[in-house]
PDB file of N, CA and C in Angstrom:
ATOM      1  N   UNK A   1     175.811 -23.167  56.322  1.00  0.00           N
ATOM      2  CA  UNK A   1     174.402 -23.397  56.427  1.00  0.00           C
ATOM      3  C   UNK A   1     173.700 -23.193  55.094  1.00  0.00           C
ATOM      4  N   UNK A   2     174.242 -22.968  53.825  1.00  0.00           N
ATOM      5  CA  UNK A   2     173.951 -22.964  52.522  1.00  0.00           C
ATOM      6  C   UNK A   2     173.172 -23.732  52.098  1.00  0.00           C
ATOM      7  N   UNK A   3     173.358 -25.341  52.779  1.00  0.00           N
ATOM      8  CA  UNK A   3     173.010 -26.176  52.397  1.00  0.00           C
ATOM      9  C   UNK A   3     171.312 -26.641  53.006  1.00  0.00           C
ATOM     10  N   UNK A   4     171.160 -25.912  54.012  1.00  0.00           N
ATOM     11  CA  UNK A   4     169.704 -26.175  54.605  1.00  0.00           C
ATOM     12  C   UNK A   4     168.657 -25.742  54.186  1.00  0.00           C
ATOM     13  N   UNK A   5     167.670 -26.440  54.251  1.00  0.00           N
ATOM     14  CA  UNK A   5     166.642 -26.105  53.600  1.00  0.00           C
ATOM     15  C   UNK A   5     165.024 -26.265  54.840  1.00  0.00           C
ATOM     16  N   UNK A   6     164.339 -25.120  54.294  1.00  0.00           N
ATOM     17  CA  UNK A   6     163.626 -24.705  55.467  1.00  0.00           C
ATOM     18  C   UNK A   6     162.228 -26.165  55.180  1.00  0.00           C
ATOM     19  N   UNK A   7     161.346 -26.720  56.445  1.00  0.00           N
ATOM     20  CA  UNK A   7     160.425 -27.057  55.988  1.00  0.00           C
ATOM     21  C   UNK A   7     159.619 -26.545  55.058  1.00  0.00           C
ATOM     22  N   UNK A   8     159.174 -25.834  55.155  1.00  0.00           N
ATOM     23  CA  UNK A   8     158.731 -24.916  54.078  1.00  0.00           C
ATOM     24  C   UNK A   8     159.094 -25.176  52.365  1.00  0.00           C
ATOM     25  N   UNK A   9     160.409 -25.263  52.027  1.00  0.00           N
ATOM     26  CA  UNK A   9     160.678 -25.431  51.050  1.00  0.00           C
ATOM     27  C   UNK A   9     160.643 -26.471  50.405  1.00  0.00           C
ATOM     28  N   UNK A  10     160.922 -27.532  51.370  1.00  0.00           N
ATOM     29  CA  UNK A  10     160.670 -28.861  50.871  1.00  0.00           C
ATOM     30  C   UNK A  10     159.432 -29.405  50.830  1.00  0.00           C
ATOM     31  N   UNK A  11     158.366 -28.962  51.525  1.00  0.00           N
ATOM     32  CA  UNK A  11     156.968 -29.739  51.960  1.00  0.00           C
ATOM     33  C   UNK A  11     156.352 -29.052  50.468  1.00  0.00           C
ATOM     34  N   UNK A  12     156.926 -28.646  49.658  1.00  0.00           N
ATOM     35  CA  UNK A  12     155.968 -28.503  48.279  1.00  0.00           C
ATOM     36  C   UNK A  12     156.754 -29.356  47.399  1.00  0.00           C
ATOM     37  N   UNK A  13     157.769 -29.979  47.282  1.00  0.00           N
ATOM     38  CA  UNK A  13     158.496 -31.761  46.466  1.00  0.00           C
ATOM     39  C   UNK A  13     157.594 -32.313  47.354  1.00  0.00           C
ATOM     40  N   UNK A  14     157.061 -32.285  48.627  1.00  0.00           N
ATOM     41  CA  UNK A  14     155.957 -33.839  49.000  1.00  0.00           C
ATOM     42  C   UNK A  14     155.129 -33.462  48.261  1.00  0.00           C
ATOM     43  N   UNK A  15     154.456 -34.275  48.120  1.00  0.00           N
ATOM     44  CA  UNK A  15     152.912 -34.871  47.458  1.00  0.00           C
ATOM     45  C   UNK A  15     152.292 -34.486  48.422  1.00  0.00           C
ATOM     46  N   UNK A  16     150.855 -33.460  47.845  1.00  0.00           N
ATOM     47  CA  UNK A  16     150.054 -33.098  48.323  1.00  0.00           C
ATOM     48  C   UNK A  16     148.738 -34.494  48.759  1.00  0.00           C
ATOM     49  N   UNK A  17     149.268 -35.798  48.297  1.00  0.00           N
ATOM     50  CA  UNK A  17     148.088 -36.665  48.441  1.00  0.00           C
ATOM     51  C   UNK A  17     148.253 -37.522  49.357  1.00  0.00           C
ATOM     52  N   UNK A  18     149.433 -36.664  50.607  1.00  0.00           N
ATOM     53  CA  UNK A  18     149.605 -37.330  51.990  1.00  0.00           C
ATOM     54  C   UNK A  18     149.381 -35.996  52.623  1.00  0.00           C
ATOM     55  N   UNK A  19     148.898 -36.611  54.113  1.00  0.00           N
ATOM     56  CA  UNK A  19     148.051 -35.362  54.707  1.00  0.00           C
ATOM     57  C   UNK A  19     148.646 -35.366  55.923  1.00  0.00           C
ATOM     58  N   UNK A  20     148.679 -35.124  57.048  1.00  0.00           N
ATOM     59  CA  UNK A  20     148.869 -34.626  58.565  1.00  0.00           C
ATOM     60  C   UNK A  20     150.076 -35.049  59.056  1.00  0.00           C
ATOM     61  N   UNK A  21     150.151 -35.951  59.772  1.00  0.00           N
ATOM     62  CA  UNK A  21     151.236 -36.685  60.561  1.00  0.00           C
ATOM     63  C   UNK A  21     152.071 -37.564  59.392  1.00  0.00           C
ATOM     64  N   UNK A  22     151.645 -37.912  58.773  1.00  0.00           N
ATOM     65  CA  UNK A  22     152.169 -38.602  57.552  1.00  0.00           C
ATOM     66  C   UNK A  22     153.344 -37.522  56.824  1.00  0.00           C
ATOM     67  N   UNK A  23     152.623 -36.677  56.162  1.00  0.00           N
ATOM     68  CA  UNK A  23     153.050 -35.217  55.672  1.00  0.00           C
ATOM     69  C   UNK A  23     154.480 -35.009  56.502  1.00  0.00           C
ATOM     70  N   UNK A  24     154.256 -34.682  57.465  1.00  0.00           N
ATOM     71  CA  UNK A  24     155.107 -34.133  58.812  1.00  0.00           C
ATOM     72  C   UNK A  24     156.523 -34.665  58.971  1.00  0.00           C
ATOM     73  N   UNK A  25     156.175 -36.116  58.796  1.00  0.00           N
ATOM     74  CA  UNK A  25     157.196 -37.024  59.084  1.00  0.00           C
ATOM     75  C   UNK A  25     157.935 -37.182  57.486  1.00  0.00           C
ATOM     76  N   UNK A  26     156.893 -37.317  56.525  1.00  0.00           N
ATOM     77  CA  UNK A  26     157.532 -36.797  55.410  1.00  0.00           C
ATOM     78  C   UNK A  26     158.652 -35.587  54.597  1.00  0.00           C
ATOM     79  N   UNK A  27     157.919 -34.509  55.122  1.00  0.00           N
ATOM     80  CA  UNK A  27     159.107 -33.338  54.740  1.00  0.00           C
ATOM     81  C   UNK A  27     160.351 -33.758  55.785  1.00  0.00           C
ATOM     82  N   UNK A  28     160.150 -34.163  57.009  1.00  0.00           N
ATOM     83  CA  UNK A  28     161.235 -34.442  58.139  1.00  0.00           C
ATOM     84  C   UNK A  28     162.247 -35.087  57.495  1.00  0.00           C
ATOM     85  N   UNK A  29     161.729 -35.724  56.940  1.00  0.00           N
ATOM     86  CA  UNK A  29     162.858 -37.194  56.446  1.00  0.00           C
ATOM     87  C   UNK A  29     163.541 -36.247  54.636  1.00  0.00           C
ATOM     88  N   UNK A  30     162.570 -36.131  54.257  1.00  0.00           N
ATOM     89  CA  UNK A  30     163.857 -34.984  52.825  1.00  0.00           C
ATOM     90  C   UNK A  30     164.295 -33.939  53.637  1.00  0.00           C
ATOM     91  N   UNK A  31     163.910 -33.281  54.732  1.00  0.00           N
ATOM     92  CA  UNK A  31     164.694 -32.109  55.331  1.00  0.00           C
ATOM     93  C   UNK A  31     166.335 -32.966  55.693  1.00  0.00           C
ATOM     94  N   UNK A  32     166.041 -33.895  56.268  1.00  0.00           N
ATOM     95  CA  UNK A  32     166.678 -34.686  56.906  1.00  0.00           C
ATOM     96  C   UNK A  32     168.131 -35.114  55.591  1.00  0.00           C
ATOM     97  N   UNK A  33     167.523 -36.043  54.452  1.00  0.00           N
ATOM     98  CA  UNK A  33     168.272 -36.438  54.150  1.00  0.00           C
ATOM     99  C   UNK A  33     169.021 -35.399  53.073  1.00  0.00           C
ATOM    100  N   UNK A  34     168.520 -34.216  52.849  1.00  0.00           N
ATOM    101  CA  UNK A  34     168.900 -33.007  52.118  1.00  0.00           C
ATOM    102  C   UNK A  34     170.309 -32.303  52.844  1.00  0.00           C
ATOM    103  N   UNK A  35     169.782 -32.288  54.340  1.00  0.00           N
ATOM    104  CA  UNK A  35     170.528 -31.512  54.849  1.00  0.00           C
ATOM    105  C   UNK A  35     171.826 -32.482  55.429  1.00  0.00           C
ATOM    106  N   UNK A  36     171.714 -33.847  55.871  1.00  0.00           N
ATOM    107  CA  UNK A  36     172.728 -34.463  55.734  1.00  0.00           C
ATOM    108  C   UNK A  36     173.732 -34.963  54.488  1.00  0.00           C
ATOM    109  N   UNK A  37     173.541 -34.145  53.789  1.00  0.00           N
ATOM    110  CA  UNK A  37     173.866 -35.063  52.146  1.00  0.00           C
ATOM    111  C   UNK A  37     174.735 -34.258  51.686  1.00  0.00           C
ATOM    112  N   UNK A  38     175.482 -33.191  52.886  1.00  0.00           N
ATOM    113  CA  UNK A  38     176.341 -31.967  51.833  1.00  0.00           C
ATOM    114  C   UNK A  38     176.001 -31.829  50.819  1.00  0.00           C
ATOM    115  N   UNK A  39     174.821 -31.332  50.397  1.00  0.00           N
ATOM    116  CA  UNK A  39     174.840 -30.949  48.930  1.00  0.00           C
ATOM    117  C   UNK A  39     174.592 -32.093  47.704  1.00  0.00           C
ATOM    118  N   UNK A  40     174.703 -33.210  48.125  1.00  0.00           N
ATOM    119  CA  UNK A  40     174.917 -34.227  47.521  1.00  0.00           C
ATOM    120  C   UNK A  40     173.473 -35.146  46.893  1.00  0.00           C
ATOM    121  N   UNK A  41     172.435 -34.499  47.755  1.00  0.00           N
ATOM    122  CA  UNK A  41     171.031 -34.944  47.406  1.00  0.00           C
ATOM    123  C   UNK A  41     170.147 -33.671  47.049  1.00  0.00           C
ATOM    124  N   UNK A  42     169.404 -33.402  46.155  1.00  0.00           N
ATOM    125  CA  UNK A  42     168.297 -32.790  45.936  1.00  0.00           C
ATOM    126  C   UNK A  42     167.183 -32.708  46.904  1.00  0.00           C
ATOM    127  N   UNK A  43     166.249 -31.541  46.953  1.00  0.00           N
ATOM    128  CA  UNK A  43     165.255 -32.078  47.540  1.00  0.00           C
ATOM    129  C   UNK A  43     164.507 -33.233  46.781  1.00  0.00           C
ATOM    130  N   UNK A  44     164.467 -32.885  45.330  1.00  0.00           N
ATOM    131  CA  UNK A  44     163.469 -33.139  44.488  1.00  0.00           C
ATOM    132  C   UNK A  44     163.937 -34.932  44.607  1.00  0.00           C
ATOM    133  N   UNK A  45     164.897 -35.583  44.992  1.00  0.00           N
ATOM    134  CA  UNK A  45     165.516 -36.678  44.732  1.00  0.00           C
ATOM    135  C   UNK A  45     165.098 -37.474  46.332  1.00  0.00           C
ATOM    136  N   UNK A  46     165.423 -36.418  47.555  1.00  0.00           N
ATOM    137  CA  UNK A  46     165.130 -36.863  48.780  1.00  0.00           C
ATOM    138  C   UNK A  46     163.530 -37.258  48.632  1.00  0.00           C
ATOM    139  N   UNK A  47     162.768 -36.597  47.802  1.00  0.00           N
ATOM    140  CA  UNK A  47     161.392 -36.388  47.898  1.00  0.00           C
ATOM    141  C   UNK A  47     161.175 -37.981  46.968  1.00  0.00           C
ATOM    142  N   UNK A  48     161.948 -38.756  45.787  1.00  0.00           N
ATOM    143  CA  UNK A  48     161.427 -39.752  45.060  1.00  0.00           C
ATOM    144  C   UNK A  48     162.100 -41.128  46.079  1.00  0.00           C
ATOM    145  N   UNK A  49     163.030 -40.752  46.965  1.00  0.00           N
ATOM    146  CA  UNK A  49     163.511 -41.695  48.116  1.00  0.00           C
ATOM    147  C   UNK A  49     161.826 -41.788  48.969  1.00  0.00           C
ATOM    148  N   UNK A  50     161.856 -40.666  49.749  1.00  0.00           N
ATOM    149  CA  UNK A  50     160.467 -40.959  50.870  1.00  0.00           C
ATOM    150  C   UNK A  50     159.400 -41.283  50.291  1.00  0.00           C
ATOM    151  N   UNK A  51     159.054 -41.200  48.832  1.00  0.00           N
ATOM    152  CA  UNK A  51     157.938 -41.409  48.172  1.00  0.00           C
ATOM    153  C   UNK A  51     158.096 -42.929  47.566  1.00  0.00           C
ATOM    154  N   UNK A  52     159.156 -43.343  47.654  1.00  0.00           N
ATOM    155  CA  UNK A  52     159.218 -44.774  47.906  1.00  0.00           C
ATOM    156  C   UNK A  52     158.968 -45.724  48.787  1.00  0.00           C
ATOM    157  N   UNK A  53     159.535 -44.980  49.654  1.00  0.00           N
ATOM    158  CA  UNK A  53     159.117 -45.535  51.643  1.00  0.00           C
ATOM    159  C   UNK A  53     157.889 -45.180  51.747  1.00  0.00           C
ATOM    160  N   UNK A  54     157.103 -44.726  51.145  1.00  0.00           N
ATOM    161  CA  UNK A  54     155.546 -44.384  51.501  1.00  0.00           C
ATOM    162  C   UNK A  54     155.231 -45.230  50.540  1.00  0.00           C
ATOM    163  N   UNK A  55     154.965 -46.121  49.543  1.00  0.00           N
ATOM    164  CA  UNK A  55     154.546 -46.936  49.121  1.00  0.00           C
ATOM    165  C   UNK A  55     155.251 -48.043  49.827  1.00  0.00           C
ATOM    166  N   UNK A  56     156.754 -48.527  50.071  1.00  0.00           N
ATOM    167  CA  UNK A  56     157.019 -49.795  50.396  1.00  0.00           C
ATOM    168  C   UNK A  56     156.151 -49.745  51.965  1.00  0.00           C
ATOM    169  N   UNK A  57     155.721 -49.176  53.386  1.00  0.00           N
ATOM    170  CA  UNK A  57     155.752 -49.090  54.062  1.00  0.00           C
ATOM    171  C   UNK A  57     154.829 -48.000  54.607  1.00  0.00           C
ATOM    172  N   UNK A  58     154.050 -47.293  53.464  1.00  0.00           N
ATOM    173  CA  UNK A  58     153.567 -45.818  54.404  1.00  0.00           C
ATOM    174  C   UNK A  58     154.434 -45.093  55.409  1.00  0.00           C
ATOM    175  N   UNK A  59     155.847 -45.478  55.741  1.00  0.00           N
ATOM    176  CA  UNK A  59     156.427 -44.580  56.689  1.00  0.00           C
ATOM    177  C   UNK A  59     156.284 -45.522  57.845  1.00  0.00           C
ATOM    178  N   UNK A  60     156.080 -46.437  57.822  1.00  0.00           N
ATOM    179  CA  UNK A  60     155.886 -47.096  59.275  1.00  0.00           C
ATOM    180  C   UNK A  60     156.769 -47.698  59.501  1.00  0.00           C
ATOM    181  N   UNK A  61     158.133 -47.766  60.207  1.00  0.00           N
ATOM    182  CA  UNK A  61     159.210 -48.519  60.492  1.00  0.00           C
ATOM    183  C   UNK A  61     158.476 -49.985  60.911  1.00  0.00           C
ATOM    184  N   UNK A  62     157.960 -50.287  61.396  1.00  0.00           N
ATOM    185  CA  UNK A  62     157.580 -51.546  62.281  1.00  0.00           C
ATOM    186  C   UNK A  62     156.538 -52.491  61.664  1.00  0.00           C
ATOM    187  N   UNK A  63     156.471 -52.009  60.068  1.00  0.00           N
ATOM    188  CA  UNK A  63     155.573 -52.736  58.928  1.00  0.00           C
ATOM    189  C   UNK A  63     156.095 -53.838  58.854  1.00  0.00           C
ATOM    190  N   UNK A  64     155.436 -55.114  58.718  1.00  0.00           N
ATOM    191  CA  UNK A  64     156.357 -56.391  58.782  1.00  0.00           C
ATOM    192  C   UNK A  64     154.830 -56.882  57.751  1.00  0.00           C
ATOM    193  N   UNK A  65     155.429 -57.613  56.157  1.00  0.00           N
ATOM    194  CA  UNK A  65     154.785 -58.712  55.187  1.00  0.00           C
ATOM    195  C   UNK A  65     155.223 -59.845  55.479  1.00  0.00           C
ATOM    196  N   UNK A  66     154.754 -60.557  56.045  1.00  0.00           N
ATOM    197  CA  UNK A  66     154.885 -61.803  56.161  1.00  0.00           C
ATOM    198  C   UNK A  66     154.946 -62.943  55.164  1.00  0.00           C
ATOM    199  N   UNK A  67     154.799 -62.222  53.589  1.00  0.00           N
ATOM    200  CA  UNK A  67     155.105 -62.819  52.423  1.00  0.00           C
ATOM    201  C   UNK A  67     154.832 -62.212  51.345  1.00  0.00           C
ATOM    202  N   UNK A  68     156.268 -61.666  51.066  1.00  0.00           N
ATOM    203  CA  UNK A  68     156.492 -60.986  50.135  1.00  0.00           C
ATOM    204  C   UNK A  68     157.685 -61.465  49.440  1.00  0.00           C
ATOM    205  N   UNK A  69     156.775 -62.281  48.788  1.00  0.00           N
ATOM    206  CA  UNK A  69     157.795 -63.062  47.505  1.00  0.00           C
ATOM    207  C   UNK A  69     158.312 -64.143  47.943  1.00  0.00           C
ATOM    208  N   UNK A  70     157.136 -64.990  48.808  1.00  0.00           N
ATOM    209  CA  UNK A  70     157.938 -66.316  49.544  1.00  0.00           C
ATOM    210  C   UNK A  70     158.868 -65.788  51.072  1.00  0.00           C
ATOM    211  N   UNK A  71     159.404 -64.951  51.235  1.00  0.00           N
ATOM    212  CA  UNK A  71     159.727 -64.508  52.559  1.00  0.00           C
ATOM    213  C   UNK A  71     159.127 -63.512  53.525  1.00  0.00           C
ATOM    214  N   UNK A  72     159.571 -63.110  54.509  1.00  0.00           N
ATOM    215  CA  UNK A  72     159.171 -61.779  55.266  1.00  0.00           C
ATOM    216  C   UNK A  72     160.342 -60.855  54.601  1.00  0.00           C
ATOM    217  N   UNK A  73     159.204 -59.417  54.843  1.00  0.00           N
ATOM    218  CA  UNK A  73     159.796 -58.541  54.398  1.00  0.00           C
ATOM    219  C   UNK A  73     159.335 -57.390  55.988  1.00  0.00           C
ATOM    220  N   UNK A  74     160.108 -56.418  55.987  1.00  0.00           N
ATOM    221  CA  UNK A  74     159.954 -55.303  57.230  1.00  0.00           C
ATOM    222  C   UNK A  74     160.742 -54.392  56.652  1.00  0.00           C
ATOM    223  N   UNK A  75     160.057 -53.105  57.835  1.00  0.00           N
ATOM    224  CA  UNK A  75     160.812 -51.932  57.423  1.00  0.00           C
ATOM    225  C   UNK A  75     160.437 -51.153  56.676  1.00  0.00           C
ATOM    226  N   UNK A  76     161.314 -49.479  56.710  1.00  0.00           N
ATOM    227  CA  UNK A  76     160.615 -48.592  56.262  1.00  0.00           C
ATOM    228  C   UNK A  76     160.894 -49.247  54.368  1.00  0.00           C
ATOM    229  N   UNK A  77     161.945 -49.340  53.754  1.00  0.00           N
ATOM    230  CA  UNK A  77     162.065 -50.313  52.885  1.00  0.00           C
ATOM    231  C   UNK A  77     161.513 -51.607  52.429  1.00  0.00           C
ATOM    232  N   UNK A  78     160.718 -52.364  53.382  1.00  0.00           N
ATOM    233  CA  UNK A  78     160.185 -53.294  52.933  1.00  0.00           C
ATOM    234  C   UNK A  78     161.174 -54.538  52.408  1.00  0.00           C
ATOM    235  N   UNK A  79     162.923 -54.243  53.692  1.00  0.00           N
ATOM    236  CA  UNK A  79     163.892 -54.743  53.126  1.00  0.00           C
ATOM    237  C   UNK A  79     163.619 -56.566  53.371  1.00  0.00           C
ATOM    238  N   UNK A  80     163.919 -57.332  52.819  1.00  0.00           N
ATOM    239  CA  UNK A  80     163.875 -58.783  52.830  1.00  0.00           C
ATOM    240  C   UNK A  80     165.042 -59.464  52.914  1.00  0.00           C
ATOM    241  N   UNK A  81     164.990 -61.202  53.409  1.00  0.00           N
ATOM    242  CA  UNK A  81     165.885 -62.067  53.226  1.00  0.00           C
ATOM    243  C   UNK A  81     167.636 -61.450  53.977  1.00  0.00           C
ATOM    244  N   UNK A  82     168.499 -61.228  53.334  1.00  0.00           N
ATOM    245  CA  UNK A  82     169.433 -60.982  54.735  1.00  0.00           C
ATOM    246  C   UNK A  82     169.168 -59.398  55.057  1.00  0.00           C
ATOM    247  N   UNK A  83     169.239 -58.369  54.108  1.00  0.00           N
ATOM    248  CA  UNK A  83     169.060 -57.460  54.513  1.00  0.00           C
ATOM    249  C   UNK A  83     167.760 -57.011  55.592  1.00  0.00           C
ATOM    250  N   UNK A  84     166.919 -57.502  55.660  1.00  0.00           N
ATOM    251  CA  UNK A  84     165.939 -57.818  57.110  1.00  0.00           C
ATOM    252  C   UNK A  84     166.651 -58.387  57.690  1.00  0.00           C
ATOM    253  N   UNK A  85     167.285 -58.959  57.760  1.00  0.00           N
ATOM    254  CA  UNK A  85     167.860 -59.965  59.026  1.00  0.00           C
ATOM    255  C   UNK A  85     168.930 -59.112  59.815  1.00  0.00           C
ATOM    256  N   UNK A  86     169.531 -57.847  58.971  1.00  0.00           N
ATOM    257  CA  UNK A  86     170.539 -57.641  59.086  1.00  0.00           C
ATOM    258  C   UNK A  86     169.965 -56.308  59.985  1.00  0.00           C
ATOM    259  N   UNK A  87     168.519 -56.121  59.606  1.00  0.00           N
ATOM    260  CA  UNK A  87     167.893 -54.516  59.756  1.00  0.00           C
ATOM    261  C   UNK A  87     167.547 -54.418  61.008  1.00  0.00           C
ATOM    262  N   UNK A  88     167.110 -56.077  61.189  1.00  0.00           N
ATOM    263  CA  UNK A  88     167.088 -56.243  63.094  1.00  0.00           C
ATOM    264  C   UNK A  88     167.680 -56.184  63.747  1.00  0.00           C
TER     265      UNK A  88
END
């Protein structure tokens, strides 16, 4: 259990310039991918992953651009072309 890390510890790598439910689901997801990662992810690294997904998507799995860059794009990624196709 070395490897776990308390909410607490991680919700200060989020960005203080996301707030409530956003926040929430935020530390969840670096708790998440910290503690699945044997060791293998940082918080500080889980934290520049979700802070990506909060710009491609705000966190909203079910975000769908309907043209982004000539195609649809969806997802917490904002993935496109086969990888959307593949995400469905």
């Amino acid at each position: 259990m070395g490897n776990r890390h308390s909410e607490s510890s991680n919700s200060s790598v989020v960005s203080n310039n996301i707030k409530g439910d956003q926040k929430t689901l935020a530390v969840n997801i670096v708790n998440a991918l910290v503690n699945r990662s044997n060791g293998n992810i940082k918080p500080e690294q889980a934290s520049a992953i979700v802070g990506h997904l909060i710009a491609e998507s705000g966190l909203t799995p079910s975000k769908i651009n309907g043209n982004d860059l000539g195609a649809t794009s969806g997802g917490l990624g904002q993935w496109r072309g086969e990888r959307f196709t593949k995400l469905k």
